[in-house]
N, C-alpha and C. Protein backbone atom coordinates (compact mmCIF):
# COMPACT_ATOMS: atom_id res chain seq x y z
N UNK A 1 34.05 7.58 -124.12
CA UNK A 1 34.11 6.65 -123.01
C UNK A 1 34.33 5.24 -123.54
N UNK A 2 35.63 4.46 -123.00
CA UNK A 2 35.47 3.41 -123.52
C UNK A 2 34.93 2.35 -122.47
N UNK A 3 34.49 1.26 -123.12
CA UNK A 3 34.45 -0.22 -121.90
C UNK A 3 34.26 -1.50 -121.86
N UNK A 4 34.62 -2.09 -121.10
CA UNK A 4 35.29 -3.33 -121.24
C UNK A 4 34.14 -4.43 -120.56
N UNK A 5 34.38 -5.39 -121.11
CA UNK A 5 33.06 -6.96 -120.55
C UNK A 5 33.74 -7.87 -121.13
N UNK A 6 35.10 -8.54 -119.79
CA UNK A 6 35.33 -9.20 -120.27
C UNK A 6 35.99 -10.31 -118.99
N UNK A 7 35.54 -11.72 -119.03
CA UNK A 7 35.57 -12.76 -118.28
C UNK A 7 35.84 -13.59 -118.25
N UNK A 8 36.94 -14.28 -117.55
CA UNK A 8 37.75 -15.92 -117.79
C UNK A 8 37.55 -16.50 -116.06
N UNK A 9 36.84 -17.67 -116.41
CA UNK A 9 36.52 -18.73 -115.19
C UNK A 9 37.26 -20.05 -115.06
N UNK A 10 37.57 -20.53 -114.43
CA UNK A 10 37.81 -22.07 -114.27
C UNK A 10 37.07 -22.36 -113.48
N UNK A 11 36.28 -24.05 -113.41
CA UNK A 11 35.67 -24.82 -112.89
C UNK A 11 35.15 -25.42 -112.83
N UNK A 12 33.77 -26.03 -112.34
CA UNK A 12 33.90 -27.81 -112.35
C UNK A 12 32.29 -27.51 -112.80
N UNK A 13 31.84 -28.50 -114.14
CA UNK A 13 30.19 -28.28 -114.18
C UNK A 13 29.76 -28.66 -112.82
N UNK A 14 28.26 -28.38 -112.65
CA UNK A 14 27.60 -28.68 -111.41
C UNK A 14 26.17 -29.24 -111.73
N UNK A 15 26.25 -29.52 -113.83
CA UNK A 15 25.22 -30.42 -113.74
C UNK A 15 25.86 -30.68 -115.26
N UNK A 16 24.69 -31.67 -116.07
CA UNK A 16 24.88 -31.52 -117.60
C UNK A 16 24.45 -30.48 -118.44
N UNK A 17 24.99 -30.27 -119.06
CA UNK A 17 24.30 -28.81 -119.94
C UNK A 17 23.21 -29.39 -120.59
N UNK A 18 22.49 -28.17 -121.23
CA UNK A 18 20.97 -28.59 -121.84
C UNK A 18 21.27 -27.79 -123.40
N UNK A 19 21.04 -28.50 -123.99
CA UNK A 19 20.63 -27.66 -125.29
C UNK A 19 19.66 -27.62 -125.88
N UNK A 20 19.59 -26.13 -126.58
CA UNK A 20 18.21 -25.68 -127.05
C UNK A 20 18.38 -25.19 -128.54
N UNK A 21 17.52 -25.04 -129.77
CA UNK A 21 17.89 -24.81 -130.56
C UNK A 21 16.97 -23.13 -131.07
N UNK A 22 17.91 -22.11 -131.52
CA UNK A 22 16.88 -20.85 -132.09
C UNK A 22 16.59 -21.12 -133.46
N UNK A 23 15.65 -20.04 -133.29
CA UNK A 23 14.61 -20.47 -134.75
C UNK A 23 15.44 -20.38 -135.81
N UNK A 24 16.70 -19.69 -135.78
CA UNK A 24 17.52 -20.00 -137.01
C UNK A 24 18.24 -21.36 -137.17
N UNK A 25 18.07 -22.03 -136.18
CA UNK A 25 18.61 -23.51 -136.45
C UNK A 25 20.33 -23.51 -135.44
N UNK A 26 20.71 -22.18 -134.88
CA UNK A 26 21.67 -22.17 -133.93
C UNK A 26 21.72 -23.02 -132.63
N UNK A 27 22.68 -23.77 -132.23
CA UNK A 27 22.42 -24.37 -130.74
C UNK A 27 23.13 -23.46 -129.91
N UNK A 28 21.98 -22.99 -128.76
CA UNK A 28 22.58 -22.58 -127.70
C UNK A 28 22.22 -23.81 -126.44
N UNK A 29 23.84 -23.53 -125.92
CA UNK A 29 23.87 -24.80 -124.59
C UNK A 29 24.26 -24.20 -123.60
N UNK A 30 23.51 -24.43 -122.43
CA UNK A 30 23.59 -23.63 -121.33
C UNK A 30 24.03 -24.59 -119.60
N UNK A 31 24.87 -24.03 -118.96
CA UNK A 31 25.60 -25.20 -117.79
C UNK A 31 25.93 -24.33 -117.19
N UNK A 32 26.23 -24.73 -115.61
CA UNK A 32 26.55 -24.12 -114.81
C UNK A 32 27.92 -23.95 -114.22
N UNK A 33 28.55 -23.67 -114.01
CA UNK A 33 30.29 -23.59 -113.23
C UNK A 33 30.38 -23.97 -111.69
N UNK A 34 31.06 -24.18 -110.93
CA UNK A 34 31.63 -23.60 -109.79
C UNK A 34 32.80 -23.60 -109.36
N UNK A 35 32.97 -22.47 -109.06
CA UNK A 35 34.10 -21.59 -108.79
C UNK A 35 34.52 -21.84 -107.84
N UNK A 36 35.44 -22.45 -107.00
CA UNK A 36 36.49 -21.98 -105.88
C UNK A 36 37.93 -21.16 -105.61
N UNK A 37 37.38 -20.45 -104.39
CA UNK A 37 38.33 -19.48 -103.96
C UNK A 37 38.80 -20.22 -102.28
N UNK A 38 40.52 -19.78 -102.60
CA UNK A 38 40.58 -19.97 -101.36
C UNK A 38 41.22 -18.66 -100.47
N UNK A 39 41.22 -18.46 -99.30
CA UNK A 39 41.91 -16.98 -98.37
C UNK A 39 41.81 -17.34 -97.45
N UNK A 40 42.46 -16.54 -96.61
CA UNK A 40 42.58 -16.66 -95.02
C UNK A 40 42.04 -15.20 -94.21
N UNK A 41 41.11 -15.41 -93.41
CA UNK A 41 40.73 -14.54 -92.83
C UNK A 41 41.89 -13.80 -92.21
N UNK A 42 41.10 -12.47 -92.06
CA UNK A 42 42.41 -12.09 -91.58
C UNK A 42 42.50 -11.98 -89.67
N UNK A 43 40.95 -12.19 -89.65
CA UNK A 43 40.65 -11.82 -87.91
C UNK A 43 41.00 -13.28 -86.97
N UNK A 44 40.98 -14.50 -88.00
CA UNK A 44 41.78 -15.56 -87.55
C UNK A 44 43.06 -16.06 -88.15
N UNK A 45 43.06 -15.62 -89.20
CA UNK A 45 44.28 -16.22 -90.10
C UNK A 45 44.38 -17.65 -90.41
N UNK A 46 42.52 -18.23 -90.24
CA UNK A 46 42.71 -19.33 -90.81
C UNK A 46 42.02 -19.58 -91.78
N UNK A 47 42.53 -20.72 -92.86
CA UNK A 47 42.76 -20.67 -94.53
C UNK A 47 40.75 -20.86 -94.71
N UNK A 48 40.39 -20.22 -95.61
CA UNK A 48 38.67 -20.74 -95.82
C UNK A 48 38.81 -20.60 -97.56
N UNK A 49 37.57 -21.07 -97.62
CA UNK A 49 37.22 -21.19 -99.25
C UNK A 49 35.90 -21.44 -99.35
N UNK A 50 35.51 -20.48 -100.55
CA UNK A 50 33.76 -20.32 -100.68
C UNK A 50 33.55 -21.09 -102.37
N UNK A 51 32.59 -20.83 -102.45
CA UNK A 51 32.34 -21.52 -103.78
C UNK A 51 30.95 -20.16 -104.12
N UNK A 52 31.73 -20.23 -105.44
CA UNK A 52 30.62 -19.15 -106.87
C UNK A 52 30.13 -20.35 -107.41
N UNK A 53 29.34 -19.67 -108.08
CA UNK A 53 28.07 -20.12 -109.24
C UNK A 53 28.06 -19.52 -109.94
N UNK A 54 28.34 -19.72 -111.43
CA UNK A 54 28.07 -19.12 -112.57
C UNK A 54 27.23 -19.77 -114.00
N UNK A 55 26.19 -19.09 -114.30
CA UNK A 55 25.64 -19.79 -115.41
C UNK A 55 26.04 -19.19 -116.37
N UNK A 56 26.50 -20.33 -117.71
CA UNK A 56 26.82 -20.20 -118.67
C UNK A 56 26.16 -20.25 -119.99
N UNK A 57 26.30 -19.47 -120.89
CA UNK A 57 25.91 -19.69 -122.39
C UNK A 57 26.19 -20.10 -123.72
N UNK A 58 26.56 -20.78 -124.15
CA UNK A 58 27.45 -20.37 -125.63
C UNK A 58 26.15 -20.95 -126.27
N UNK A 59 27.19 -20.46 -127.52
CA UNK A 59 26.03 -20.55 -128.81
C UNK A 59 27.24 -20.94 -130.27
N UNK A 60 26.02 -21.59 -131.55
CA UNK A 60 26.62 -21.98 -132.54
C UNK A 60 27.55 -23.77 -132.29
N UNK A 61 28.74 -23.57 -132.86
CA UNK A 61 29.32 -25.11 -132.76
C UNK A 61 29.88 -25.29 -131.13
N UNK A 62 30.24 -24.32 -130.75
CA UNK A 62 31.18 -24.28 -129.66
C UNK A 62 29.88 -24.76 -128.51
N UNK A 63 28.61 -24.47 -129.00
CA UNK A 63 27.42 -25.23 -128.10
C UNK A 63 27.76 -26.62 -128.38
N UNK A 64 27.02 -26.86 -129.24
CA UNK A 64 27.38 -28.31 -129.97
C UNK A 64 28.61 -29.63 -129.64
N UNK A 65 29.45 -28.76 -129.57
CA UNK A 65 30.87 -29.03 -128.74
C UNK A 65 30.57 -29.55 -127.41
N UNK A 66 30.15 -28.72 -126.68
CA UNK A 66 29.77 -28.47 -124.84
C UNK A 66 28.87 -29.88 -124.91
N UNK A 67 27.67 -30.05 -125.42
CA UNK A 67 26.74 -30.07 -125.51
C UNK A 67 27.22 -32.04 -125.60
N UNK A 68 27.98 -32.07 -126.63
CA UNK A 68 28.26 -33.93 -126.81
C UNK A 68 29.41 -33.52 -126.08
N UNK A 69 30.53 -32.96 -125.50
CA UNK A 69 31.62 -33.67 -124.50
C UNK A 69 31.46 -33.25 -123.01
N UNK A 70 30.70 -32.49 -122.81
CA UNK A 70 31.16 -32.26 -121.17
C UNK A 70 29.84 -32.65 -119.93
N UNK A 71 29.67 -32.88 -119.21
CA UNK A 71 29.06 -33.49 -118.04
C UNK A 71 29.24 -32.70 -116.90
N UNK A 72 28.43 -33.62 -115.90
CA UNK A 72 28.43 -32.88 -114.39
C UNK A 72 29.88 -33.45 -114.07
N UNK A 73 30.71 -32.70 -113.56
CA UNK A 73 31.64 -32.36 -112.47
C UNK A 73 33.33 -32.02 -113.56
N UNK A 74 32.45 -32.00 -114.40
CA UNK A 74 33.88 -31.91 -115.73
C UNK A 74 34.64 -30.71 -115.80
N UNK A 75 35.93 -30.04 -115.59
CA UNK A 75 36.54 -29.15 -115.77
C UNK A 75 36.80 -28.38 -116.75
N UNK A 76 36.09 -26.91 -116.53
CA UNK A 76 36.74 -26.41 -118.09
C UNK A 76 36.75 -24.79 -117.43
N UNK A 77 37.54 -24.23 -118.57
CA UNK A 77 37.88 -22.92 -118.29
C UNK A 77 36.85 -22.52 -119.46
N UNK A 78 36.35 -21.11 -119.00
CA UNK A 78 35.76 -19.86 -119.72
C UNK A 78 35.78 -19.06 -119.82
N UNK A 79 35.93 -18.62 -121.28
CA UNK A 79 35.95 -17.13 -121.55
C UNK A 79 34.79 -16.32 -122.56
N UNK A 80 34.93 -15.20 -122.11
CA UNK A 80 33.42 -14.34 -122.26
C UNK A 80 33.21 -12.89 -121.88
N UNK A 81 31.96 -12.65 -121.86
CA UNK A 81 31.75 -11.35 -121.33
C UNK A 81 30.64 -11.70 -120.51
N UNK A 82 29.79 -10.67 -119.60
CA UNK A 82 28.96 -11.16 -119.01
C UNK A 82 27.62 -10.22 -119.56
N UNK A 83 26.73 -10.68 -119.15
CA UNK A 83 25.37 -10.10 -119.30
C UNK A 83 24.36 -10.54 -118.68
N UNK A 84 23.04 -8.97 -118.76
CA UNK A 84 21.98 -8.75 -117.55
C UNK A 84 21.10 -8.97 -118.31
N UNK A 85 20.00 -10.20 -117.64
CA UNK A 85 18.55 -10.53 -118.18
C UNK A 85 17.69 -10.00 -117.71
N UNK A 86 16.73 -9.86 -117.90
CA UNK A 86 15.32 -9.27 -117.07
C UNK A 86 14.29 -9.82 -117.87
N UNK A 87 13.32 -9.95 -116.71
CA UNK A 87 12.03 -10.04 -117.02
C UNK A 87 11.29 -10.29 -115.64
N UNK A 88 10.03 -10.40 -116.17
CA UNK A 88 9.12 -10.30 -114.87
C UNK A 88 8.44 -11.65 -114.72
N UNK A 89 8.17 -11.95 -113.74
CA UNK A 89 6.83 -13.72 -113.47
C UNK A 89 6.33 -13.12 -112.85
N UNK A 90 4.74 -13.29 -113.06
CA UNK A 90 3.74 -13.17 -111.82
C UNK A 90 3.88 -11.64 -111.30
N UNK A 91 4.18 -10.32 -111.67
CA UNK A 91 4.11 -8.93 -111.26
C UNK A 91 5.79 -8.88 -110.38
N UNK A 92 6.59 -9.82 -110.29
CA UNK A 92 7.45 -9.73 -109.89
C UNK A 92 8.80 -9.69 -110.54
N UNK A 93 9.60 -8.05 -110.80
CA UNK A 93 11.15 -7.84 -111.98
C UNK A 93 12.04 -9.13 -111.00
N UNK A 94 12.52 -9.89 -112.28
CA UNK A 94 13.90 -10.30 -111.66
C UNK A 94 14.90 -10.33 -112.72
N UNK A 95 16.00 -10.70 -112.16
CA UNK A 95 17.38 -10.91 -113.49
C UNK A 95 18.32 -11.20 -113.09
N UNK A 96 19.35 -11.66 -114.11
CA UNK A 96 20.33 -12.22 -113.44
C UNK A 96 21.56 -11.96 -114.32
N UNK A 97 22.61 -12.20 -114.21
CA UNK A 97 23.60 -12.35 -114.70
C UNK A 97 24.37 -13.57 -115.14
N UNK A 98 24.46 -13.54 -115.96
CA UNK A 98 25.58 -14.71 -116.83
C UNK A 98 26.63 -14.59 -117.94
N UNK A 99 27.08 -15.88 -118.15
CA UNK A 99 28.24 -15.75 -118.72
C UNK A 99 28.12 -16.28 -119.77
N UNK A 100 28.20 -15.18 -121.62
CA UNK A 100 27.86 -15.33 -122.59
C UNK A 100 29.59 -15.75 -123.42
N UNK A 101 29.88 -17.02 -122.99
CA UNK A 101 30.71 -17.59 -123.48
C UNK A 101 31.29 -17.68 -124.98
N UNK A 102 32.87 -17.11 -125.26
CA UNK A 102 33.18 -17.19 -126.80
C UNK A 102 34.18 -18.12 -126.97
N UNK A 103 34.82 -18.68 -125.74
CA UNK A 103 35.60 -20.05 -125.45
C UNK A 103 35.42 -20.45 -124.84
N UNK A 104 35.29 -21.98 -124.97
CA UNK A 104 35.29 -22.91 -123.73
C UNK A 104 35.87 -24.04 -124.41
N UNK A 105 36.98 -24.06 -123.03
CA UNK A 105 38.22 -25.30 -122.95
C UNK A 105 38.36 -26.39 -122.30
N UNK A 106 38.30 -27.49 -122.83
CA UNK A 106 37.72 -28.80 -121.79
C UNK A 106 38.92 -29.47 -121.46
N UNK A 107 38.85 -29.14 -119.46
CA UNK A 107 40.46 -29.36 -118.94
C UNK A 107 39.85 -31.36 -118.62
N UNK A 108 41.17 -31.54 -118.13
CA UNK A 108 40.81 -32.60 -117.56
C UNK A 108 40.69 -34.04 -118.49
N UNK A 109 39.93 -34.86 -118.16
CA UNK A 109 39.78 -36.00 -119.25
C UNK A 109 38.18 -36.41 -118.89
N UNK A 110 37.51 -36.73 -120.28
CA UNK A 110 36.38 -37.51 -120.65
C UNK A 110 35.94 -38.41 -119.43
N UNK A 111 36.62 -39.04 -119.04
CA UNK A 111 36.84 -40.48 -118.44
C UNK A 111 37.52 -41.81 -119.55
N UNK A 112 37.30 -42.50 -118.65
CA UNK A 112 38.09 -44.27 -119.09
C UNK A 112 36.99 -44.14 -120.24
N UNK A 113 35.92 -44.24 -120.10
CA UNK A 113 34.73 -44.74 -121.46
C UNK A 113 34.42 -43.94 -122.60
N UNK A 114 35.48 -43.07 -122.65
CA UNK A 114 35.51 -41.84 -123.98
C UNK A 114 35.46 -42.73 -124.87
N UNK A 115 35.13 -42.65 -126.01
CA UNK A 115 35.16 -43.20 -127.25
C UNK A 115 36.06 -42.77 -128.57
N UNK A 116 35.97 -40.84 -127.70
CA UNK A 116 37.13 -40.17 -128.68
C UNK A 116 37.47 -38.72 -128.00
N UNK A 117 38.39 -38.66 -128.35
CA UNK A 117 38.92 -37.78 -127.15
C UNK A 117 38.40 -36.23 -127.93
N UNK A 118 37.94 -35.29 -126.70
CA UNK A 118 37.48 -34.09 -126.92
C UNK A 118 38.65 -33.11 -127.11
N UNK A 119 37.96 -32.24 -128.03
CA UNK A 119 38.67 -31.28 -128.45
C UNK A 119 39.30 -30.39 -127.27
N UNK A 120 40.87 -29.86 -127.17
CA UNK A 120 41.09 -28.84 -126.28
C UNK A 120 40.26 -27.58 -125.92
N UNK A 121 40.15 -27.20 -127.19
CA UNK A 121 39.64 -25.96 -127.56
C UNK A 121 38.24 -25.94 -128.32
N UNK A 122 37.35 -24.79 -128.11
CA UNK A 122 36.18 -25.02 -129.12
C UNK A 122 36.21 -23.99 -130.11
N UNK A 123 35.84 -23.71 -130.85
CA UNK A 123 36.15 -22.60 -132.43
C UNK A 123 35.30 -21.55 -131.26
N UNK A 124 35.47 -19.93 -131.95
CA UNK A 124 34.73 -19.43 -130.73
C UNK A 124 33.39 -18.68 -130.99
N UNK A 125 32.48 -18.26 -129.91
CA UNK A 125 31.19 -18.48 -130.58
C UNK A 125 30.82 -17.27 -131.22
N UNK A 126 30.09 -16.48 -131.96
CA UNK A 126 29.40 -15.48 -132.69
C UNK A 126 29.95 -14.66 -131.48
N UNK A 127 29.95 -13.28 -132.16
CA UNK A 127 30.47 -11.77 -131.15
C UNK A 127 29.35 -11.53 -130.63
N UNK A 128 28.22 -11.48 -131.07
CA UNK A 128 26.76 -11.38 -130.10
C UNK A 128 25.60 -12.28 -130.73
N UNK A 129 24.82 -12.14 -129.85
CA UNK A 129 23.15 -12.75 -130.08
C UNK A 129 22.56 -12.09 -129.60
N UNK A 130 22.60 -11.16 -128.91
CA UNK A 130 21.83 -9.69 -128.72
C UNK A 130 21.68 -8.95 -129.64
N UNK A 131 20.37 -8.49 -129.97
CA UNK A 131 19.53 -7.54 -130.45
C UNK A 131 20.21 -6.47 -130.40
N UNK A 132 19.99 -6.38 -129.12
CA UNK A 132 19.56 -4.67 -128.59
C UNK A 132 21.40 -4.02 -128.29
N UNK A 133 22.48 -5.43 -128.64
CA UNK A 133 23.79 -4.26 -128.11
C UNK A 133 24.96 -4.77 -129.31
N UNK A 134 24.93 -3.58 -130.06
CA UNK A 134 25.53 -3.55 -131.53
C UNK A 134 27.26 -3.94 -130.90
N UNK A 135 27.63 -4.82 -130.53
CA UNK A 135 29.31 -4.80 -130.45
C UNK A 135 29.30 -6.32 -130.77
């Protein structure tokens, strides 16, 4: 059986990313996306558009990267695979899904007060940081 986990986003941060560092001294930086879609119903045939949410991960330089150039409302495309968290608070399972980023491409521009212009592209990040899933 073969299978596939694999994910490309465009869209606009919806805050600043945060970075955190693992005990090996790796930065993982974590931000959010949003996504717009647009369609037309079909029971009116008039045009609508919703908005996704996606939280993001990378890890290593390509954090590091994220981490000093990009901001709330900044454009970038992502690519990745996705993955399921779990855990419990208080007697209650929850989890979620996100997006364990191995590119991220910073569209758009810095602004007027850049000091130096960001890289297109970021080098891309480690094939996993999971334990538990050997690929």
């Amino acid at each position: 059986m073969v299978t596939f986990n694999r994910v490309i986003l465009a869209g606009n941060l919806v805050r600043d990313p945060e970075t955190r560092f693992l005990p090996s001294g790796d930065a993982v930086t974590s931000f959010s996306i949003a996504v717009n879609s647009k369609y037309k119903a079909k029971s009116s045939n008039e045009a609508r558009e919703e908005v996704s949410f996606f939280d993001i991960s990378v890890f290593g330089k390509t954090a590091e990267n994220c981490a000093e150039y990009l901001s709330k409302g900044r454009p970038v495309l992502v690519e990745g695979r996705l993955r399921q968290r779990s855990w419990e608070t208080d007697g209650v399972k929850r989890s979620k899904i996100e997006v364990v980023a191995s590119n991220v491409q910073f569209l758009g521009s810095r602004g007027a007060a850049a000091e130096s212009p960001a890289p297109s592209t970021t080098a891309p990040a480690p094939e996993s940081q999971d334990d538990d899933i050997p690929f």
